[in-house]
PDB file of N, CA and C in Angstrom:
ATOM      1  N   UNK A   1     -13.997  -3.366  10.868  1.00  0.00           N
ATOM      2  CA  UNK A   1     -13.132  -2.807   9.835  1.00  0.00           C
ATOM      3  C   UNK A   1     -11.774  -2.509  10.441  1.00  0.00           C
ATOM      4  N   UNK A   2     -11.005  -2.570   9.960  1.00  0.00           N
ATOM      5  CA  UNK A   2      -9.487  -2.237   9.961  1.00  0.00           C
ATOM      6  C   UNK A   2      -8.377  -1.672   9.112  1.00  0.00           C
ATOM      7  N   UNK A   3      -7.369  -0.772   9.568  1.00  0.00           N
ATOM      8  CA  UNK A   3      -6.767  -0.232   8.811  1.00  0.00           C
ATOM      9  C   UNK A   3      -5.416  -0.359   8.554  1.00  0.00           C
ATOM     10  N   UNK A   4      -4.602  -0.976   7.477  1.00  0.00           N
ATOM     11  CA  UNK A   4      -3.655  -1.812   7.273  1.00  0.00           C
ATOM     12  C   UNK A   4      -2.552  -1.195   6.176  1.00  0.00           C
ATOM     13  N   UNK A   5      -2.085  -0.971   6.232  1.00  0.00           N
ATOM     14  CA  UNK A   5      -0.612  -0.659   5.653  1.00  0.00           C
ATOM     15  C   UNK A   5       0.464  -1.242   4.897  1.00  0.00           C
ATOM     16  N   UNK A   6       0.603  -0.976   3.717  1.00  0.00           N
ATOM     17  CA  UNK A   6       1.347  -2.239   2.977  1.00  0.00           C
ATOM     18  C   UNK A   6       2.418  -1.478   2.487  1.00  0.00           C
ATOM     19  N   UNK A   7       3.901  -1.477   2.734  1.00  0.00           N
ATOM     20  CA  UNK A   7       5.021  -1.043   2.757  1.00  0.00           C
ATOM     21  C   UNK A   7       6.017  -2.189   1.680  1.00  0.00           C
ATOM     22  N   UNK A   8       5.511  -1.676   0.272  1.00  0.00           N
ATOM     23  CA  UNK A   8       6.594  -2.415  -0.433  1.00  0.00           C
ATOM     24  C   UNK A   8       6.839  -1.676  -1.857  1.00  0.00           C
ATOM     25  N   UNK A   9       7.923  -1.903  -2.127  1.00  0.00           N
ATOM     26  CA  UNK A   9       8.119  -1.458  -3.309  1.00  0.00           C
ATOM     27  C   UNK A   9       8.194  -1.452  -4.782  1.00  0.00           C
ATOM     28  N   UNK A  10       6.897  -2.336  -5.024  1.00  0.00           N
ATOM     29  CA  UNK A  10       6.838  -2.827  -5.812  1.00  0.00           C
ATOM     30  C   UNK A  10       5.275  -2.539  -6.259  1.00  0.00           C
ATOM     31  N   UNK A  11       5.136  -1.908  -7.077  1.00  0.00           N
ATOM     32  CA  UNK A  11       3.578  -1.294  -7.170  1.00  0.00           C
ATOM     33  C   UNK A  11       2.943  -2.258  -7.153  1.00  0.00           C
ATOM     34  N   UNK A  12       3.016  -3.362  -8.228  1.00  0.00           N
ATOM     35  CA  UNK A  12       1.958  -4.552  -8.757  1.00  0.00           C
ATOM     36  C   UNK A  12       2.048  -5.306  -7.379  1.00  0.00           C
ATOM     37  N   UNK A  13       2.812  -5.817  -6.566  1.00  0.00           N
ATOM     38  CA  UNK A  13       2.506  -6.426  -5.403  1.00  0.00           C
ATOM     39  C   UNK A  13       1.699  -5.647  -4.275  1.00  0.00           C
ATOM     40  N   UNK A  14       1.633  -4.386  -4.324  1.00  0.00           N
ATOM     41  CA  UNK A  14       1.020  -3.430  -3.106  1.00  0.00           C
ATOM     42  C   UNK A  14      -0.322  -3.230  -3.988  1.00  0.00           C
ATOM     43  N   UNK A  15      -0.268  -3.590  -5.540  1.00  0.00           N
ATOM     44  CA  UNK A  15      -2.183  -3.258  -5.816  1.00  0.00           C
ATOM     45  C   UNK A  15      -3.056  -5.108  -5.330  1.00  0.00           C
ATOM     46  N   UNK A  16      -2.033  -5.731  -5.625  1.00  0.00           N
ATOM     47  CA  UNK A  16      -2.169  -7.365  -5.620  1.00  0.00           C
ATOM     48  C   UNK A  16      -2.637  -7.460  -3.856  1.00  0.00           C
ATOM     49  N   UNK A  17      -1.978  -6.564  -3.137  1.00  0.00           N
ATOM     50  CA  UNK A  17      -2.204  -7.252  -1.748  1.00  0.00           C
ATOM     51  C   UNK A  17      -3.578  -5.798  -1.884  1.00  0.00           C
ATOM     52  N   UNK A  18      -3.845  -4.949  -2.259  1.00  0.00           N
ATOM     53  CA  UNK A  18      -4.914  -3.685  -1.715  1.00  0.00           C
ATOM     54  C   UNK A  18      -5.787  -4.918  -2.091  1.00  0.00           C
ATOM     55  N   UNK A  19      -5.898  -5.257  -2.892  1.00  0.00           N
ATOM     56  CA  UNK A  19      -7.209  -6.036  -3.329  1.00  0.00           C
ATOM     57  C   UNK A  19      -7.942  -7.214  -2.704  1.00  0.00           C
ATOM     58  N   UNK A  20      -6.856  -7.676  -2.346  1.00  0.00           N
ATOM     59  CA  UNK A  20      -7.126  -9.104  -1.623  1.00  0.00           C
ATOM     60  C   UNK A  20      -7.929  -8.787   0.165  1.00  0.00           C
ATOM     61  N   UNK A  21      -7.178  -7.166   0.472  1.00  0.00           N
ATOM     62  CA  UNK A  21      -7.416  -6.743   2.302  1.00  0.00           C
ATOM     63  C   UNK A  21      -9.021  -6.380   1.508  1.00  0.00           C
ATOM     64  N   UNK A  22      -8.816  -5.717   0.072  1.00  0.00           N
ATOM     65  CA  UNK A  22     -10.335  -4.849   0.547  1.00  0.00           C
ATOM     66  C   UNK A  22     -11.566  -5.459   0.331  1.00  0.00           C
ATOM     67  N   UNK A  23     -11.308  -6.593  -0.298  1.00  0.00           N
ATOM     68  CA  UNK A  23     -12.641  -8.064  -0.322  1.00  0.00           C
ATOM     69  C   UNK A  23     -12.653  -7.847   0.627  1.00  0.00           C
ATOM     70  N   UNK A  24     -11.668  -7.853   1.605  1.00  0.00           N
ATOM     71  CA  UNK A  24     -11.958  -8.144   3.191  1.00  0.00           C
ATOM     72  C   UNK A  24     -13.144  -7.260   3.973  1.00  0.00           C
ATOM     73  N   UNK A  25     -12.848  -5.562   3.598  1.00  0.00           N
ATOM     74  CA  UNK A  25     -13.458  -4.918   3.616  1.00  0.00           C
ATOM     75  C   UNK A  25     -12.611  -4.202   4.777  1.00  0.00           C
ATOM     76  N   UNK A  26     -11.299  -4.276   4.509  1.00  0.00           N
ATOM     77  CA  UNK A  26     -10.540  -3.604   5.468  1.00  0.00           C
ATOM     78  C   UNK A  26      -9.855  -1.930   4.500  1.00  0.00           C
ATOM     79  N   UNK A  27      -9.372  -1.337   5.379  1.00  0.00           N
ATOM     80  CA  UNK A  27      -9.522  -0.037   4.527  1.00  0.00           C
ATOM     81  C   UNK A  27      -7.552   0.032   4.208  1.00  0.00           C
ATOM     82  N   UNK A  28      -7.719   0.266   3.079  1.00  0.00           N
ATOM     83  CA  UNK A  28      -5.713  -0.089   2.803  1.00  0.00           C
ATOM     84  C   UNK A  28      -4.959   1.585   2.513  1.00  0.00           C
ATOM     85  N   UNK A  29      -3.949   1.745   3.333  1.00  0.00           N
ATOM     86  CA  UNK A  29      -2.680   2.774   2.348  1.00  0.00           C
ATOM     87  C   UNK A  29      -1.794   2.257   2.059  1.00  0.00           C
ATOM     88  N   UNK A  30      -0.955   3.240   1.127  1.00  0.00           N
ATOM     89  CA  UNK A  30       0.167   1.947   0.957  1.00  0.00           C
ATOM     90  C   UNK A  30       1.498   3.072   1.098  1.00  0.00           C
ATOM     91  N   UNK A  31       2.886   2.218   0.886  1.00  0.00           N
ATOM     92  CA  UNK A  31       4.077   3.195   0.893  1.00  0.00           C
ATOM     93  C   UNK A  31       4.872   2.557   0.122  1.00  0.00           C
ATOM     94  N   UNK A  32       5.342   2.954  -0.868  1.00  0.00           N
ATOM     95  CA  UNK A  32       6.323   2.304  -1.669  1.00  0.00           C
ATOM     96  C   UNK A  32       8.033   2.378  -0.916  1.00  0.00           C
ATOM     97  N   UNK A  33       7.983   3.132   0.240  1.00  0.00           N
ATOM     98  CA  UNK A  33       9.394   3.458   0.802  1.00  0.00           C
ATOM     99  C   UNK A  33       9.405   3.688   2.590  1.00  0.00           C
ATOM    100  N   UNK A  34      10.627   4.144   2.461  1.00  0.00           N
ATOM    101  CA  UNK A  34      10.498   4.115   4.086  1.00  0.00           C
ATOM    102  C   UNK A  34       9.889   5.827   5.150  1.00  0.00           C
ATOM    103  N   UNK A  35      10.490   6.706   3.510  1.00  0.00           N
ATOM    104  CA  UNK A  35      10.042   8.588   3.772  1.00  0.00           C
ATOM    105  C   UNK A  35       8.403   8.563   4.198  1.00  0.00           C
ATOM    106  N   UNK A  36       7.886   7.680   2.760  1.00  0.00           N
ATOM    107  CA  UNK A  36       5.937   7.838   2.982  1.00  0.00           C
ATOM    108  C   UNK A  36       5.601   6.924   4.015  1.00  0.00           C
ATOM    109  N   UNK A  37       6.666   5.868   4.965  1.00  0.00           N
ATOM    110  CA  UNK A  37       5.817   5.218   6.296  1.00  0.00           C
ATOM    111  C   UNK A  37       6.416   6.174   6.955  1.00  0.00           C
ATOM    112  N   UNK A  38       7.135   6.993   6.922  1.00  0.00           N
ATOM    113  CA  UNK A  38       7.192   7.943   8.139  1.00  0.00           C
ATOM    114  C   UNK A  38       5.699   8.996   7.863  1.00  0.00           C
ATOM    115  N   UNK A  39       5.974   9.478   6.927  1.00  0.00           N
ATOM    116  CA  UNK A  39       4.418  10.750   6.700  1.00  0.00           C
ATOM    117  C   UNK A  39       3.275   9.666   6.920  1.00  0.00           C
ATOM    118  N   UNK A  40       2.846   8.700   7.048  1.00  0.00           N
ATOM    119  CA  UNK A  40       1.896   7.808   7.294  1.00  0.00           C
ATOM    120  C   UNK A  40       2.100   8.016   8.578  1.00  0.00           C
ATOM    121  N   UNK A  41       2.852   7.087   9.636  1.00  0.00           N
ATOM    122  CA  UNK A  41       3.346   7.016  10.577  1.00  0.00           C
ATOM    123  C   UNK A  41       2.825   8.312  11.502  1.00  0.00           C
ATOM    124  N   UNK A  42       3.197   9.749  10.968  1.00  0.00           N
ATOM    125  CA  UNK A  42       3.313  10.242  11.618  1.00  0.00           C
ATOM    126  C   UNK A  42       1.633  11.395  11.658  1.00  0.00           C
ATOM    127  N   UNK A  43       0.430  10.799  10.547  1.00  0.00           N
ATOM    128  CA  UNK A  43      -0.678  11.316  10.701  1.00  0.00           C
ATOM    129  C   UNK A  43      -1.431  10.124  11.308  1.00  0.00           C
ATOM    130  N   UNK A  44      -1.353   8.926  10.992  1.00  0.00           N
ATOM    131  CA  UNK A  44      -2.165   7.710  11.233  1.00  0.00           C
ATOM    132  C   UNK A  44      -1.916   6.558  12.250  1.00  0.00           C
ATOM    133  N   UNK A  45      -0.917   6.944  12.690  1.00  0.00           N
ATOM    134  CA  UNK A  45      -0.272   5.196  13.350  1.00  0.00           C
ATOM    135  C   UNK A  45      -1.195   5.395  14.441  1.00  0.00           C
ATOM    136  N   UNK A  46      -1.941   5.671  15.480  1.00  0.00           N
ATOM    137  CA  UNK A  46      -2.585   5.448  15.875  1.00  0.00           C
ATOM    138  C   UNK A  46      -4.084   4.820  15.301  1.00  0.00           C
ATOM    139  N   UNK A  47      -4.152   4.584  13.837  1.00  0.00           N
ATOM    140  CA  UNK A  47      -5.381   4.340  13.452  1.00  0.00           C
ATOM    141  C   UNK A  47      -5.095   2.853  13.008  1.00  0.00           C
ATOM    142  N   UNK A  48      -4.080   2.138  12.864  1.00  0.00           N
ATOM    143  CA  UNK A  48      -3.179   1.579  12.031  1.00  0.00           C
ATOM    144  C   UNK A  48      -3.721   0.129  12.408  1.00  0.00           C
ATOM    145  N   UNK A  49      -4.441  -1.362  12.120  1.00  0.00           N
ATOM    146  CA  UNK A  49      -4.569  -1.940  12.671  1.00  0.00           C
ATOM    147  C   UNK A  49      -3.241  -3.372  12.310  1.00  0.00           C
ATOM    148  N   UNK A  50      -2.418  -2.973  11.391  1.00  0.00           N
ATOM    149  CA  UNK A  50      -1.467  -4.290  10.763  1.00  0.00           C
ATOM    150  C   UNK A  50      -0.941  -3.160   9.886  1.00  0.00           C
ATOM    151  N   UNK A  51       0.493  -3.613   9.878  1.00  0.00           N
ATOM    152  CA  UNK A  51       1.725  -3.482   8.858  1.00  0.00           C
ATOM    153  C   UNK A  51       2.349  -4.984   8.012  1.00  0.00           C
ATOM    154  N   UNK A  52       2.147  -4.730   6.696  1.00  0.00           N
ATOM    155  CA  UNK A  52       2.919  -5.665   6.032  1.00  0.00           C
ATOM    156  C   UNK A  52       3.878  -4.919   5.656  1.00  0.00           C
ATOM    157  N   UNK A  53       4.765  -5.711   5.512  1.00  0.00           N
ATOM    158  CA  UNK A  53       6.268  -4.924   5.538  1.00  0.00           C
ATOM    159  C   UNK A  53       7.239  -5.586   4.582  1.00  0.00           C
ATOM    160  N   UNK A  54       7.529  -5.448   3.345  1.00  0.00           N
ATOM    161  CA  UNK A  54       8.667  -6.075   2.761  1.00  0.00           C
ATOM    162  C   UNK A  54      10.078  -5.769   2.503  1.00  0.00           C
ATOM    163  N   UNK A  55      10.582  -7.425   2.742  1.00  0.00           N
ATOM    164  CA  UNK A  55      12.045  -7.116   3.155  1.00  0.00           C
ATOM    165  C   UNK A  55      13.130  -6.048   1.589  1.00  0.00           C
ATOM    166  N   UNK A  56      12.930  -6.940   1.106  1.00  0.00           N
ATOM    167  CA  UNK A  56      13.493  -6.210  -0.141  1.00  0.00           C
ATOM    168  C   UNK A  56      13.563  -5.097  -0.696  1.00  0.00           C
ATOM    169  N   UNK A  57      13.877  -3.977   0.028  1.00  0.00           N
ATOM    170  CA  UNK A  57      13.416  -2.509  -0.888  1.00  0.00           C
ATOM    171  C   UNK A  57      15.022  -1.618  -1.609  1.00  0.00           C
ATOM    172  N   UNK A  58      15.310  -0.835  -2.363  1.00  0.00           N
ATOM    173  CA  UNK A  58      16.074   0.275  -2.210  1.00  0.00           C
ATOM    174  C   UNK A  58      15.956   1.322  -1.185  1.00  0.00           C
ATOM    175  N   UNK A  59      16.980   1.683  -1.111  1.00  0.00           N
ATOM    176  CA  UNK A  59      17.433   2.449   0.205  1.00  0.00           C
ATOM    177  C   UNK A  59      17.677   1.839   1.313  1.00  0.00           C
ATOM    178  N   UNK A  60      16.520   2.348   2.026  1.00  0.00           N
ATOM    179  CA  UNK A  60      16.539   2.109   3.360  1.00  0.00           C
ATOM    180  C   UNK A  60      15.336   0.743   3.126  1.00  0.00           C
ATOM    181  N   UNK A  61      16.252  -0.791   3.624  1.00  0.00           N
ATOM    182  CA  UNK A  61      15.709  -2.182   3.915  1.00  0.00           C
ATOM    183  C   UNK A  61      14.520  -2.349   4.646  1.00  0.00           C
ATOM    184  N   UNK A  62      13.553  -3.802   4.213  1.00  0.00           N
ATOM    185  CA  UNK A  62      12.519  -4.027   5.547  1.00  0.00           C
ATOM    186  C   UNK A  62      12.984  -3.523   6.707  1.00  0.00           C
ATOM    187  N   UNK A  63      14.171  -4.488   7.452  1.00  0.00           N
ATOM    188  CA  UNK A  63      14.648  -4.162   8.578  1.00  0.00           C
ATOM    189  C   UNK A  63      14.829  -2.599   8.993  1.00  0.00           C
ATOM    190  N   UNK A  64      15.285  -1.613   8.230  1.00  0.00           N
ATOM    191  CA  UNK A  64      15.380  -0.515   8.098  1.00  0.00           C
ATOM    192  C   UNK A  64      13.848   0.392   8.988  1.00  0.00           C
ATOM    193  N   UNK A  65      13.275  -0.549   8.043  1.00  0.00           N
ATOM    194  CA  UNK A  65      11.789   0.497   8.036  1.00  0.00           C
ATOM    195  C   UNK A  65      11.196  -0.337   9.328  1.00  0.00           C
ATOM    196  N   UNK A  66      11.626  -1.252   9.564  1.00  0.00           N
ATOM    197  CA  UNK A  66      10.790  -2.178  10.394  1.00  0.00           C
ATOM    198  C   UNK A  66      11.410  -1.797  11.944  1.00  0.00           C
ATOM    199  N   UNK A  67      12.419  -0.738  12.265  1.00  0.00           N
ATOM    200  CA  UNK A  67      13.094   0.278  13.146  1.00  0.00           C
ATOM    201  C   UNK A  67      12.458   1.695  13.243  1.00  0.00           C
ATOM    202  N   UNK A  68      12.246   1.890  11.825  1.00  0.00           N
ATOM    203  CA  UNK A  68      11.419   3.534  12.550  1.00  0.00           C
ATOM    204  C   UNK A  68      10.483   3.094  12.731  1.00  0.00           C
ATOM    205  N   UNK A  69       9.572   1.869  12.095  1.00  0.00           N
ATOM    206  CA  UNK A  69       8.031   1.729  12.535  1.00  0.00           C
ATOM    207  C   UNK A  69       8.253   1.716  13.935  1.00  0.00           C
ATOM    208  N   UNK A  70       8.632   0.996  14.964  1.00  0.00           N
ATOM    209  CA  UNK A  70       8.571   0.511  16.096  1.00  0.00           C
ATOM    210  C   UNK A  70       9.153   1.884  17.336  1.00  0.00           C
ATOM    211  N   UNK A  71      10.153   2.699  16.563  1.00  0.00           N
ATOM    212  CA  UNK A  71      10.417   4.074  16.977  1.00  0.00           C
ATOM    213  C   UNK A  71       9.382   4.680  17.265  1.00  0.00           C
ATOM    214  N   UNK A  72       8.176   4.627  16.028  1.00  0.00           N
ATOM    215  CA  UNK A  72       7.573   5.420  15.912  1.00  0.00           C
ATOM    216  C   UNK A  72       6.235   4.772  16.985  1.00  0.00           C
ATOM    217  N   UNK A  73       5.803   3.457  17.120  1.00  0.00           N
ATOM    218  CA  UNK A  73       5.043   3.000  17.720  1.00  0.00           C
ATOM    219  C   UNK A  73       5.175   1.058  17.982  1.00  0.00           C
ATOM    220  N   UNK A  74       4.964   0.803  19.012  1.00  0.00           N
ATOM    221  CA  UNK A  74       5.072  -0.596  19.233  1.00  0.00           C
ATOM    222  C   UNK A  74       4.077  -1.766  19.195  1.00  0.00           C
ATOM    223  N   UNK A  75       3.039  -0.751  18.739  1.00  0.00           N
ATOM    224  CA  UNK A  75       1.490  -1.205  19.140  1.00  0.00           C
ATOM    225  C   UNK A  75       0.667  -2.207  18.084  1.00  0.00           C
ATOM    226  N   UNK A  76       1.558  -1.829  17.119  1.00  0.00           N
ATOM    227  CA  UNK A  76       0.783  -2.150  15.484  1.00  0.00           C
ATOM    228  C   UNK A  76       1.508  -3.393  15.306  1.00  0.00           C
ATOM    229  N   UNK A  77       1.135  -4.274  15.124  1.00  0.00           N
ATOM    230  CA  UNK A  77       1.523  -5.689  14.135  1.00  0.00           C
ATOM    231  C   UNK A  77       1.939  -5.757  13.233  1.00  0.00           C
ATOM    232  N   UNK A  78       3.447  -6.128  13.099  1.00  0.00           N
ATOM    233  CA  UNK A  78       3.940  -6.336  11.808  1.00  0.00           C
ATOM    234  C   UNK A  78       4.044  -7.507  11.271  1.00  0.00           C
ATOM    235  N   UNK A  79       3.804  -7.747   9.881  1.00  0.00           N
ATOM    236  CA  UNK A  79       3.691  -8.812   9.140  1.00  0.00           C
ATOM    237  C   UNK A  79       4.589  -8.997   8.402  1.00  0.00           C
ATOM    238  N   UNK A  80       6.011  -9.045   8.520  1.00  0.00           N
ATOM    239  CA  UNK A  80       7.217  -9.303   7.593  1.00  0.00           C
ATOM    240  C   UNK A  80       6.536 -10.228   6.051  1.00  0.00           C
ATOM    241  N   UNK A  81       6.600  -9.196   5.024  1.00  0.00           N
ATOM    242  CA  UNK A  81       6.203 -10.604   3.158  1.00  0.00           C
ATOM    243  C   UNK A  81       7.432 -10.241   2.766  1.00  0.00           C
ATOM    244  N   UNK A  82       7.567 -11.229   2.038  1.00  0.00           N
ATOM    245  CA  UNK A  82       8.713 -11.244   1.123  1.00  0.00           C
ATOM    246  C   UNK A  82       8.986 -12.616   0.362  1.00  0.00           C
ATOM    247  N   UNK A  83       9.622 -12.452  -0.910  1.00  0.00           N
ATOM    248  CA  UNK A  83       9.981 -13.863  -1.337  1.00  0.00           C
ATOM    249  C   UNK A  83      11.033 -14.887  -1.127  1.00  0.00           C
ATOM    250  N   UNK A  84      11.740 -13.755   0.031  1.00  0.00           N
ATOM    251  CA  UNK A  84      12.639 -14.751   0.469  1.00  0.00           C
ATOM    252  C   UNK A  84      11.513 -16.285   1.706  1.00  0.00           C
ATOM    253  N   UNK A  85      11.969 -17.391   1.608  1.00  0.00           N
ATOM    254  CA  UNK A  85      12.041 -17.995   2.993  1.00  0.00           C
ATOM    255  C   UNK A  85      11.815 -17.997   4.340  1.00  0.00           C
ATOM    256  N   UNK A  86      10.525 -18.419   4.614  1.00  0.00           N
ATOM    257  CA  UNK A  86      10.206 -17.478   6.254  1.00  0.00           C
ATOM    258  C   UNK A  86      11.444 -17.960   6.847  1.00  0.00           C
ATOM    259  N   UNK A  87      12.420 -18.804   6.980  1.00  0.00           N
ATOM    260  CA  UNK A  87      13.089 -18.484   7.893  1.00  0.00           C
ATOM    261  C   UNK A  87      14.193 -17.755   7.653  1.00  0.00           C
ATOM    262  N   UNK A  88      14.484 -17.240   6.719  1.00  0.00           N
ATOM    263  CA  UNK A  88      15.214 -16.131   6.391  1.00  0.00           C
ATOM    264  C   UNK A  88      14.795 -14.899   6.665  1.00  0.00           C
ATOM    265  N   UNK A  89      13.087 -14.924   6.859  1.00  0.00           N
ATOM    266  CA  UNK A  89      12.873 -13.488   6.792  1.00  0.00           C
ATOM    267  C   UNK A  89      12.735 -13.121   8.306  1.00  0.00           C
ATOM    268  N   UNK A  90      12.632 -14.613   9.471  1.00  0.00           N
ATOM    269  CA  UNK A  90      12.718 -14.338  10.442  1.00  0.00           C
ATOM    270  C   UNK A  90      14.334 -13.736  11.286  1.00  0.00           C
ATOM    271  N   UNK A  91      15.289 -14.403  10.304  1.00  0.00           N
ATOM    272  CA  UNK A  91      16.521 -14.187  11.036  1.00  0.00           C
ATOM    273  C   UNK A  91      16.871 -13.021  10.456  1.00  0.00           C
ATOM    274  N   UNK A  92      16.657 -12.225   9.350  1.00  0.00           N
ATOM    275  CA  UNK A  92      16.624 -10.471   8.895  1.00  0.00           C
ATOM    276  C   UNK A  92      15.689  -9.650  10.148  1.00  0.00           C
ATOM    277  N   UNK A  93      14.552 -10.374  10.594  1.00  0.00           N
ATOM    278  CA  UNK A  93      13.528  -9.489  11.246  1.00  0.00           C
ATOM    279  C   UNK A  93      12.991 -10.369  12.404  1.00  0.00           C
ATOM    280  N   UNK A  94      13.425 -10.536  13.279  1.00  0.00           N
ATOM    281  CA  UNK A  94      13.286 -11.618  14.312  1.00  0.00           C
ATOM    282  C   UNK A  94      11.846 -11.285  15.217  1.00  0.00           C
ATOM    283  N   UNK A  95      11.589 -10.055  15.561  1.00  0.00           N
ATOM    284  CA  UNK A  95      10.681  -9.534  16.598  1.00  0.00           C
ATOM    285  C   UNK A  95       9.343  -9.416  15.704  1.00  0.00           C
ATOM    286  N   UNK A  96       9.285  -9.499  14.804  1.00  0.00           N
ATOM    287  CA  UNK A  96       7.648  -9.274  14.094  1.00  0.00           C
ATOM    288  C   UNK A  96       6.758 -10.442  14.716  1.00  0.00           C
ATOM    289  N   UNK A  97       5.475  -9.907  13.985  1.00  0.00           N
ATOM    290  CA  UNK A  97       4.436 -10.496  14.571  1.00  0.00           C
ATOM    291  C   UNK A  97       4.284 -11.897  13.939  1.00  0.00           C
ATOM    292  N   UNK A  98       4.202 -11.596  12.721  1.00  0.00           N
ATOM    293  CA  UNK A  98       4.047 -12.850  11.659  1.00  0.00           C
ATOM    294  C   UNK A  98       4.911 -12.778   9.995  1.00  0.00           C
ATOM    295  N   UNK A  99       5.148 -13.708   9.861  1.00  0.00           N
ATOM    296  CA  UNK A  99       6.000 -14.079   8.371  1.00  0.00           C
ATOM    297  C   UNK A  99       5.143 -14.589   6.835  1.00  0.00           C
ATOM    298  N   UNK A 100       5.039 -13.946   6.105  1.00  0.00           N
ATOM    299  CA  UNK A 100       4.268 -14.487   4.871  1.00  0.00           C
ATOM    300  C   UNK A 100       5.468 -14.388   3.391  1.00  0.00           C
ATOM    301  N   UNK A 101       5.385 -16.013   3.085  1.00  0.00           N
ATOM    302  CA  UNK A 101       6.202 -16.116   2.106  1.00  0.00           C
ATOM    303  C   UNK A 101       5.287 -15.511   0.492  1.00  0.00           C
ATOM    304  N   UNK A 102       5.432 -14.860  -0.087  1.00  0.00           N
ATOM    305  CA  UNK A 102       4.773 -13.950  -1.403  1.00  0.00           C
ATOM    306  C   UNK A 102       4.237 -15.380  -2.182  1.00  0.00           C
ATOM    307  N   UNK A 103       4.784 -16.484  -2.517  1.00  0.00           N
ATOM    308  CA  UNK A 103       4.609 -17.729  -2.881  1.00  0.00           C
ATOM    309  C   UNK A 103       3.432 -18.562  -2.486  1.00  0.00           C
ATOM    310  N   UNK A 104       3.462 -18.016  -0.852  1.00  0.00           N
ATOM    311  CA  UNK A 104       2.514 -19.341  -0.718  1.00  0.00           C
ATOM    312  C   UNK A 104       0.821 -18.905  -1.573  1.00  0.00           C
ATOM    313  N   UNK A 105       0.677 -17.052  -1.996  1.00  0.00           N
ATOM    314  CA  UNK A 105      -0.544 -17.457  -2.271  1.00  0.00           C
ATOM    315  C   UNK A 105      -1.599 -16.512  -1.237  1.00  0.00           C
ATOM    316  N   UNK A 106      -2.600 -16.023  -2.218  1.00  0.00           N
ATOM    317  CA  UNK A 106      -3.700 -15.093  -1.671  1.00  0.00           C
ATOM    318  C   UNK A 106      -4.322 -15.613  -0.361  1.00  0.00           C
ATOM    319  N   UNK A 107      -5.012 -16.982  -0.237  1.00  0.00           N
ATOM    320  CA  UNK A 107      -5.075 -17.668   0.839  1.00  0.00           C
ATOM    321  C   UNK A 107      -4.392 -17.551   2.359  1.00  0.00           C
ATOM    322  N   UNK A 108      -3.015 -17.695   1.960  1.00  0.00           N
ATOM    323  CA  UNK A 108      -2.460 -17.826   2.960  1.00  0.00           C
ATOM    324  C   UNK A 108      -2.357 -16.694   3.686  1.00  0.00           C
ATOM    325  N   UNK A 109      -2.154 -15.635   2.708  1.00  0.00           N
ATOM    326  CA  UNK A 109      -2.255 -13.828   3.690  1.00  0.00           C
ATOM    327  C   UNK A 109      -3.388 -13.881   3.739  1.00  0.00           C
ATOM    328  N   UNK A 110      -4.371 -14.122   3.285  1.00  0.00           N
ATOM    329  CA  UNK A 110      -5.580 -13.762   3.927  1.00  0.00           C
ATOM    330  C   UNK A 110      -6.487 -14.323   5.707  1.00  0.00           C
ATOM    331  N   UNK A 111      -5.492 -15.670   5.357  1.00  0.00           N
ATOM    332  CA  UNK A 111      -5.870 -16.143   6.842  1.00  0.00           C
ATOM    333  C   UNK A 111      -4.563 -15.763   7.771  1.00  0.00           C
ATOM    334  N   UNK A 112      -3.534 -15.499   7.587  1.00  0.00           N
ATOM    335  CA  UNK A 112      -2.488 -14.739   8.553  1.00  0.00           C
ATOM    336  C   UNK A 112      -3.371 -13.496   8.880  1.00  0.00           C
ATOM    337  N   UNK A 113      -3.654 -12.190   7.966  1.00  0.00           N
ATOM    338  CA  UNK A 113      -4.189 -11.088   8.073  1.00  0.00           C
ATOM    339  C   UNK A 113      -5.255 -11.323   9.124  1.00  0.00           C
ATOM    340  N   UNK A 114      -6.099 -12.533   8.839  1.00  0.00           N
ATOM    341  CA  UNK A 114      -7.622 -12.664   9.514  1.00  0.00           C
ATOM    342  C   UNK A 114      -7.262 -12.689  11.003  1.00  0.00           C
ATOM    343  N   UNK A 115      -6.081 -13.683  11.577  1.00  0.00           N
ATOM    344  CA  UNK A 115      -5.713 -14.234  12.517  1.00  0.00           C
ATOM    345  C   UNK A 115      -5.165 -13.243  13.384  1.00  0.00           C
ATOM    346  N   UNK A 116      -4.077 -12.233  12.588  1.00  0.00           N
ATOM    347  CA  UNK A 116      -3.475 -11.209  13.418  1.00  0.00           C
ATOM    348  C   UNK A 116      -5.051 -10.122  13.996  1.00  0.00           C
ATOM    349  N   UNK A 117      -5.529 -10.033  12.995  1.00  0.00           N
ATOM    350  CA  UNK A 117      -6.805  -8.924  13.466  1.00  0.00           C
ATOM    351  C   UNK A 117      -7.605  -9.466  14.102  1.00  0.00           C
ATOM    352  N   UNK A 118      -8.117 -11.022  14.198  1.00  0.00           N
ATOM    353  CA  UNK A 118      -8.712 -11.639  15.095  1.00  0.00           C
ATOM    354  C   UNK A 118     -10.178 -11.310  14.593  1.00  0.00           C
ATOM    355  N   UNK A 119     -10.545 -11.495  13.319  1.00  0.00           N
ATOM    356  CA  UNK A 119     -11.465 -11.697  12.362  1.00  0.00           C
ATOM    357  C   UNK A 119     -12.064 -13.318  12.715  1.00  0.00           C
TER     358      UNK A 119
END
């Protein structure tokens, strides 16, 4: 089992991805912003086994949040989603672990997710 983190702001995409990790049987929180991955961050990141992270938010950006995560710990895997273009989302966020375009499809995060956790 594993515990995974989905940082986007967009409710229907963060219930769309809870569903897909918890077939998995992985255990999900989520954060619609960058304030609730800090209060996450700062009870759980040691429990944390993957961060999906999307680029697109108000306020404070993926990139944004994808700075205090790593402030906060270096340990956890981040999974840059978004609908932009993986290679757009690599040159916004260069150091992540892995890139998932929202497009390609339940499939495809599910075997990125499998691969990073080593399922």
């Amino acid at each position: 089992m594993g515990k995974i983190l989905i940082v986007d702001d967009n409710k229907e995409m963060r219930s769309r991805c809870r569903k897909i990790l918890e077939k998995m049987k992985l255990e999900v929180l989520e954060a619609p912003d960058a304030l609730e991955v800090v209060n996450i961050l700062m009870r759980s990141s040691r429990e944390l086994d993957l961060i999906l992270l999307d680029i697109q938010m108000p306020e404070v950006d993926g990139r944004g949040v994808y700075e205090i995560i790593t402030d906060y710990t270096s340990a956890v895997p981040i999974m840059v989603t978004s609908v932009l273009p993986v290679r757009e989302q690599e040159l916004r966020i260069p150091r992540a672990t892995d890139y998932y375009n929202k497009a390609d499809g339940d499939k495809v995060l599910t075997s990125k997710v499998k691969t990073i956790l080593g399922l």
